[in-house]
N, C-alpha and C. Protein backbone atom coordinates (compact mmCIF):
# COMPACT_ATOMS: atom_id res chain seq x y z
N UNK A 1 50.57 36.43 -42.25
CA UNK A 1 49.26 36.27 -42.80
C UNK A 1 49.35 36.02 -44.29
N UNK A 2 48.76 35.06 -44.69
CA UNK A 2 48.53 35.02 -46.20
C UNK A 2 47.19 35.31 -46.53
N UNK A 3 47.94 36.36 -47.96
CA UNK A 3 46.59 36.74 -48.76
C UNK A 3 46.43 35.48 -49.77
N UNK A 4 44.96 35.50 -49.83
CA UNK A 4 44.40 34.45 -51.33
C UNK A 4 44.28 35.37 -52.46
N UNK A 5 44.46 35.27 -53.30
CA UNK A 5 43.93 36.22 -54.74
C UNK A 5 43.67 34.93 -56.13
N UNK A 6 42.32 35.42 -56.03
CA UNK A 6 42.20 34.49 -57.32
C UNK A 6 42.33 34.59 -59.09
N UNK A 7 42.56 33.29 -59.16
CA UNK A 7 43.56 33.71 -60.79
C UNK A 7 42.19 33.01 -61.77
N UNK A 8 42.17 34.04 -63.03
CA UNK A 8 41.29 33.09 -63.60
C UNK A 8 42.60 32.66 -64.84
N UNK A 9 42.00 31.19 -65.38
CA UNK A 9 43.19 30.34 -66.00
C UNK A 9 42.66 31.10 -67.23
N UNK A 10 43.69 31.85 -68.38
CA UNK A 10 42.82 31.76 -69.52
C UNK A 10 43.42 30.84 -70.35
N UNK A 11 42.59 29.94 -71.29
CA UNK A 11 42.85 28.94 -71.92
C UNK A 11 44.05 29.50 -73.19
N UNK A 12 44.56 29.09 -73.67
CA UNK A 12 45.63 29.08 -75.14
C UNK A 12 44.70 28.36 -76.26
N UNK A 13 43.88 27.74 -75.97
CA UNK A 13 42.86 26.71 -77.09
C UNK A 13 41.94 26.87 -76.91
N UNK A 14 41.07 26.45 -78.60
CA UNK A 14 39.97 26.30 -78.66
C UNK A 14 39.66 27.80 -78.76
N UNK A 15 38.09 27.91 -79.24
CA UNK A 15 37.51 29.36 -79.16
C UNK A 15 37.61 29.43 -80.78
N UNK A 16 36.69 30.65 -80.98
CA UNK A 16 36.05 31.37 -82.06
C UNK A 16 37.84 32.18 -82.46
N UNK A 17 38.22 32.22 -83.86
CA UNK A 17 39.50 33.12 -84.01
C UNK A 17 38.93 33.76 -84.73
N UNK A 18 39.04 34.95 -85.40
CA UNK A 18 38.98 35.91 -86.91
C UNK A 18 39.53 35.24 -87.87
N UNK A 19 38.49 34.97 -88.79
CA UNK A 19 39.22 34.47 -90.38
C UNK A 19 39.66 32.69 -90.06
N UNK A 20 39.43 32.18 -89.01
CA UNK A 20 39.65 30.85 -88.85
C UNK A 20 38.63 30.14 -89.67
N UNK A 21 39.54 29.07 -89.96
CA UNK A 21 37.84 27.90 -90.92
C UNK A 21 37.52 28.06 -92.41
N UNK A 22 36.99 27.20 -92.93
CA UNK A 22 36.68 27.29 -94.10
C UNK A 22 35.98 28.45 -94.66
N UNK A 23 36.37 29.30 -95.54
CA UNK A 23 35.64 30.41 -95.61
C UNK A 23 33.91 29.46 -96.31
N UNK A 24 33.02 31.06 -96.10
CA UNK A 24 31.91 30.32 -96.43
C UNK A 24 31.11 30.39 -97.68
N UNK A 25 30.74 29.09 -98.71
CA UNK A 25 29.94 29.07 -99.54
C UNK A 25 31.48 28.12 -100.36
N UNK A 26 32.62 27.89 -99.28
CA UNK A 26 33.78 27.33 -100.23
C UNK A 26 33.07 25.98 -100.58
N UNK A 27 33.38 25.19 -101.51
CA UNK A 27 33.24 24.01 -102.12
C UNK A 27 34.13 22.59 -101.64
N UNK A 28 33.61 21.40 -101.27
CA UNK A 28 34.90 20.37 -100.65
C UNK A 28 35.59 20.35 -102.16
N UNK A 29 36.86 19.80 -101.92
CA UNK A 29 38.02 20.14 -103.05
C UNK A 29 37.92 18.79 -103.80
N UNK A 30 37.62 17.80 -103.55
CA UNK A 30 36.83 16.44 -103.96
C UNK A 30 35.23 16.35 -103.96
N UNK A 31 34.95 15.44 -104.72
CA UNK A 31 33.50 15.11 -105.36
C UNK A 31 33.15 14.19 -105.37
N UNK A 32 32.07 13.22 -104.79
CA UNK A 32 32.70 12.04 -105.69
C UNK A 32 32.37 12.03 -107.07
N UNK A 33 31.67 12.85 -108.12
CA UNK A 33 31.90 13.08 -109.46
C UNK A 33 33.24 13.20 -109.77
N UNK A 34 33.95 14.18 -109.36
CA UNK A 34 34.98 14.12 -109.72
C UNK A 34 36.29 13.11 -109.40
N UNK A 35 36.04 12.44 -108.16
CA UNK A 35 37.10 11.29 -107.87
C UNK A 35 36.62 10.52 -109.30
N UNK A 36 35.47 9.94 -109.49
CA UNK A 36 34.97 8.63 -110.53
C UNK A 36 35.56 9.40 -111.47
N UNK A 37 35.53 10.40 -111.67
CA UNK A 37 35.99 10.81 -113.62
C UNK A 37 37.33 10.48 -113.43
N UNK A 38 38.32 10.82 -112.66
CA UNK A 38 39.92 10.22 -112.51
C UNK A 38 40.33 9.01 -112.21
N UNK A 39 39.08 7.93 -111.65
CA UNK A 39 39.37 6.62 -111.74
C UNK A 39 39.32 6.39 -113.76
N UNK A 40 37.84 6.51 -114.08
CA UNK A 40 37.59 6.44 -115.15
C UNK A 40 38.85 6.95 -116.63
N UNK A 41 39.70 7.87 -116.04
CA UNK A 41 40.91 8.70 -117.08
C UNK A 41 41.55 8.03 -116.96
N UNK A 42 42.00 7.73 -115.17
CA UNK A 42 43.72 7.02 -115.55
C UNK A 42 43.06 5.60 -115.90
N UNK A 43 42.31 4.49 -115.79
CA UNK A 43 42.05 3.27 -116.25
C UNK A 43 41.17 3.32 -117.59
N UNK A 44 40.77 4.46 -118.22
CA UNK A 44 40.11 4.32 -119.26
C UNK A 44 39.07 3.14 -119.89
N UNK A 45 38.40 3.16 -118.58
CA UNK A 45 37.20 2.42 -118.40
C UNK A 45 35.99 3.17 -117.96
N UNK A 46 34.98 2.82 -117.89
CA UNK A 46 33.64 3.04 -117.14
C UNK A 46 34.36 2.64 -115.79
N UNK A 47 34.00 3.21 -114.50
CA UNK A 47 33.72 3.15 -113.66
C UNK A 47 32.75 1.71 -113.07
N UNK A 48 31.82 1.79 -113.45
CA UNK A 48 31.05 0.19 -113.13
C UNK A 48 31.44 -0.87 -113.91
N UNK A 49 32.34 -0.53 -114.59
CA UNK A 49 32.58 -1.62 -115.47
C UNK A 49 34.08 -2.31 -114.59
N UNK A 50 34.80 -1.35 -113.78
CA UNK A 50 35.61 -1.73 -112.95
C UNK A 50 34.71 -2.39 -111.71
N UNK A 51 34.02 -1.79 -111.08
CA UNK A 51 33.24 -1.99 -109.90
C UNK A 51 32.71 -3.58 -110.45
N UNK A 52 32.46 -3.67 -111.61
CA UNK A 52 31.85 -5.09 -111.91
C UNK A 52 33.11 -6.42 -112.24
N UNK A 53 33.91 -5.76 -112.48
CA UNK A 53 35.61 -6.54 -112.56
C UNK A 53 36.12 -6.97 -111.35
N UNK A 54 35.95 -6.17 -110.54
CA UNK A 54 36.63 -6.06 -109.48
C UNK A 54 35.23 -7.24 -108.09
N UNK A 55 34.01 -6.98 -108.57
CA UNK A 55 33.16 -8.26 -107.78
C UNK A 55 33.23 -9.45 -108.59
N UNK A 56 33.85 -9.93 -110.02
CA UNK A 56 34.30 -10.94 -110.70
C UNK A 56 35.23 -11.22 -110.01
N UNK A 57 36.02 -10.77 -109.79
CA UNK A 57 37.16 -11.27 -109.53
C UNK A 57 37.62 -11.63 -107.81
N UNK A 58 36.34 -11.01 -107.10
CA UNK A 58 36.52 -11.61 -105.98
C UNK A 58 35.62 -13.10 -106.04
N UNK A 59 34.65 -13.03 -106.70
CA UNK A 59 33.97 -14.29 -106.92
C UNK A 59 35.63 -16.01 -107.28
N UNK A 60 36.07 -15.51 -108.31
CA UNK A 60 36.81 -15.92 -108.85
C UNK A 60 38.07 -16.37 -107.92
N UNK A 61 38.53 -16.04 -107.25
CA UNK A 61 39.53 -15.64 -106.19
C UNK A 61 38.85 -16.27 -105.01
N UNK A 62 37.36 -16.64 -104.84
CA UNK A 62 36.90 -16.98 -103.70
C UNK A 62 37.25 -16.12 -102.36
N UNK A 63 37.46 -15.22 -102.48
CA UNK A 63 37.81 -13.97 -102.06
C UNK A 63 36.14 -13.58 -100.79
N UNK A 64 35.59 -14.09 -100.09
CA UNK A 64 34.61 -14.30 -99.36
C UNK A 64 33.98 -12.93 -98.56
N UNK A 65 35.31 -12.71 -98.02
CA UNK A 65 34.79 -11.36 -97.20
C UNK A 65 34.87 -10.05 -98.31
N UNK A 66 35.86 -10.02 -99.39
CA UNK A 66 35.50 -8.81 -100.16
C UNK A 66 35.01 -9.04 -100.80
N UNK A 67 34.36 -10.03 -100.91
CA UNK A 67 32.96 -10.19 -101.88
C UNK A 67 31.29 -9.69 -101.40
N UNK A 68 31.57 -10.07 -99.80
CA UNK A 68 30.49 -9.16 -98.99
C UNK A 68 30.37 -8.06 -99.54
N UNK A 69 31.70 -7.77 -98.61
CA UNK A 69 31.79 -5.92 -99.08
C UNK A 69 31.39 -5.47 -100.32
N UNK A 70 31.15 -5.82 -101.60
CA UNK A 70 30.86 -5.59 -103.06
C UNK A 70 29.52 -5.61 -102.59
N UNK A 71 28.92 -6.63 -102.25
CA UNK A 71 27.49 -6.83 -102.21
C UNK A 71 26.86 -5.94 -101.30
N UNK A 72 27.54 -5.40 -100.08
CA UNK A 72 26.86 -4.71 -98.87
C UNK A 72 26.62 -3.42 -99.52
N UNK A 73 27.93 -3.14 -100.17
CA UNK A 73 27.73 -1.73 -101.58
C UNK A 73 27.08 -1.36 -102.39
N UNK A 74 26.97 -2.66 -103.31
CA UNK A 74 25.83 -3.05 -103.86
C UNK A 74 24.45 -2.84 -103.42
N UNK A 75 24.66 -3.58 -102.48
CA UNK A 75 22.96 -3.50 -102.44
C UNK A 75 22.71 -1.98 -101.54
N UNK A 76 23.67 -1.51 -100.41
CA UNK A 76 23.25 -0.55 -100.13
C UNK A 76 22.77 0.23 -101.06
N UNK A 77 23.46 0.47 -102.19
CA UNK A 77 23.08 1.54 -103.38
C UNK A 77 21.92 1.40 -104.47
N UNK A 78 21.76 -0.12 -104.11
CA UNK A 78 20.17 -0.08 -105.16
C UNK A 78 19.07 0.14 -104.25
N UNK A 79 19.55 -0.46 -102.83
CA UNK A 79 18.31 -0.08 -101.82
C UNK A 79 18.04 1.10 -101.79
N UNK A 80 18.81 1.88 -101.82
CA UNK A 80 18.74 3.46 -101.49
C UNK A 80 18.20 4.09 -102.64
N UNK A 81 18.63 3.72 -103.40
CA UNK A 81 18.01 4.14 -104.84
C UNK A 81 16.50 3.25 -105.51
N UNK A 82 15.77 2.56 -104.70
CA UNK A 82 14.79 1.85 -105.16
C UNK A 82 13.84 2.27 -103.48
N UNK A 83 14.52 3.31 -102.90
CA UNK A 83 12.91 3.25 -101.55
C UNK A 83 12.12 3.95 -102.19
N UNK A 84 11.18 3.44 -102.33
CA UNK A 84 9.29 4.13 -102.50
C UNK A 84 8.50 3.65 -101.28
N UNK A 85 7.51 4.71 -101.33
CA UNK A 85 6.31 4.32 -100.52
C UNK A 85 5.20 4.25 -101.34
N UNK A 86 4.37 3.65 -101.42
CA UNK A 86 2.88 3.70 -102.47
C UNK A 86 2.30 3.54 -101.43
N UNK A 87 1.48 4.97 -101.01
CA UNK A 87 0.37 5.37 -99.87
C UNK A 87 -0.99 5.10 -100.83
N UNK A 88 -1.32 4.37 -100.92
CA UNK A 88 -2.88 4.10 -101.65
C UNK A 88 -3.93 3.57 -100.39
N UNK A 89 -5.21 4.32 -100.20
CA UNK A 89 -6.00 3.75 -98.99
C UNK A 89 -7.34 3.98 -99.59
N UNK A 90 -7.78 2.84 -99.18
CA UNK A 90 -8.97 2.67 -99.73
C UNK A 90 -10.05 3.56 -98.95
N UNK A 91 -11.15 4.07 -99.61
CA UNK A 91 -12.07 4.64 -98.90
C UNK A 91 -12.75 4.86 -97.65
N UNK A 92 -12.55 3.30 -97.43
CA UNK A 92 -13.12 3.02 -95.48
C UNK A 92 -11.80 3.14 -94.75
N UNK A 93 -10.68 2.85 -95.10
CA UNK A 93 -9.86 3.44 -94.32
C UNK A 93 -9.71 4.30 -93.83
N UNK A 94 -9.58 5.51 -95.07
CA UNK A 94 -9.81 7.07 -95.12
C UNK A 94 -11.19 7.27 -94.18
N UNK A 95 -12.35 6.57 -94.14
CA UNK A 95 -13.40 7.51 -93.38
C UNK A 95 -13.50 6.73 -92.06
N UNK A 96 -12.95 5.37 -91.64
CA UNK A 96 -12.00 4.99 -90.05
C UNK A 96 -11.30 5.79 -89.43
N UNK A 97 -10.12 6.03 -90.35
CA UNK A 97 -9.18 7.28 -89.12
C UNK A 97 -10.03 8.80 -89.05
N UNK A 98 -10.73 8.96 -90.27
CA UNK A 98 -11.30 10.31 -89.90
C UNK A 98 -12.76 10.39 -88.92
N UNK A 99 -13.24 9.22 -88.13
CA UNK A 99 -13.89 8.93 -87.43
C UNK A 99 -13.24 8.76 -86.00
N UNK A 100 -12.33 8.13 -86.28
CA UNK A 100 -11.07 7.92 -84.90
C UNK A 100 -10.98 8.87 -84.66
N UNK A 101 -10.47 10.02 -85.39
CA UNK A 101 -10.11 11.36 -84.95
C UNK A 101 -10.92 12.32 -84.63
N UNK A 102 -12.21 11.92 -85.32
CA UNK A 102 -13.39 13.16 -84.99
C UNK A 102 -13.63 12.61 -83.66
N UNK A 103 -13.61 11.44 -83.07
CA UNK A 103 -13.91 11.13 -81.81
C UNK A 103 -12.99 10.98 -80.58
N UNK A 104 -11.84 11.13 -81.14
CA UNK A 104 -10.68 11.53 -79.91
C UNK A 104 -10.89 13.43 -79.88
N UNK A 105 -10.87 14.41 -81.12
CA UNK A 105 -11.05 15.52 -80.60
C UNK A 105 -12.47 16.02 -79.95
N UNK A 106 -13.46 15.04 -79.93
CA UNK A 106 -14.62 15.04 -79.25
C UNK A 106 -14.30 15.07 -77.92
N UNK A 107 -13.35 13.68 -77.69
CA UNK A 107 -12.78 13.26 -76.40
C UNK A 107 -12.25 14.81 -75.57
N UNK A 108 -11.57 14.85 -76.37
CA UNK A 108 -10.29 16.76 -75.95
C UNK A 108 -11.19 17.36 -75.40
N UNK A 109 -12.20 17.89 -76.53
CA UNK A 109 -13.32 18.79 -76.50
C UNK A 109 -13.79 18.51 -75.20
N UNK A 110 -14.51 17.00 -74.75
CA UNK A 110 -14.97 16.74 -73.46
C UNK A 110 -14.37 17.34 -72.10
N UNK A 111 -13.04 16.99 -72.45
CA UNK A 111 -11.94 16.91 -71.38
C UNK A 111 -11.63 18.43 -70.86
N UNK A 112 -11.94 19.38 -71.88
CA UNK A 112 -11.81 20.78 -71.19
C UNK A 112 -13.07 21.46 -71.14
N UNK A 113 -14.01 20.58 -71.11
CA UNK A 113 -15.52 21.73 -70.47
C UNK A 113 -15.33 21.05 -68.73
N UNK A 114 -14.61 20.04 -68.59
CA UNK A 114 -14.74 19.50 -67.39
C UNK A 114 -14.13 20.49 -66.36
């Protein structure tokens, strides 16, 4: 006769340890403030003043696809830095949706005396 006895597998990995992981409130050990100040030391330049050398010179070089890349950078970073919204609404707008709405929670209102 054979007995069955069941085994549970315990894993070797993974899981919660004591003291594992970044302790907390630590700081990443890079910046990018601080990467740009060590471009800026060892080349003793501005920083954009390289970034602007360096899209010259792909121009120059006809250099096509890393010239994208400058520009996709580029512009990602002024886009990002130039989103606004200007919410300005004129008066009948403002008293449209607040009519829309007084008459959909009318609607609600209807909908649960039913």
């Amino acid at each position: 006769m054979s007995t069955t006895k069941e085994k549970t597998k315990i894993s070797s990995r993974g899981g919660a340890r004591t003291g594992a992981g970044r302790p907390k409130g630590s700081t990443n050990m890079i910046t990018a403030a601080t990467l740009i100040q060590a471009i800026e030391a060892k080349n003793k330049r501005p920083f954009e003043e390289l970034l602007a050398e360096g899209y010259y010179n792909t121009i120059q070089e006809r250099n096509n696809k890393m010239r994208l890349e400058y520009e996709r950078m580029f512009l990602g970073k002024v886009v990002s830095d130039k989103v606004q919204m200007d919410l300005t609404e004129s008066e009948d707008a403002v008293a449209a949706k607040q009519a829309a709405f007084a008459a959909a929670l009318a609607d609600l209102a209807g909908l649960k005396k039913d």
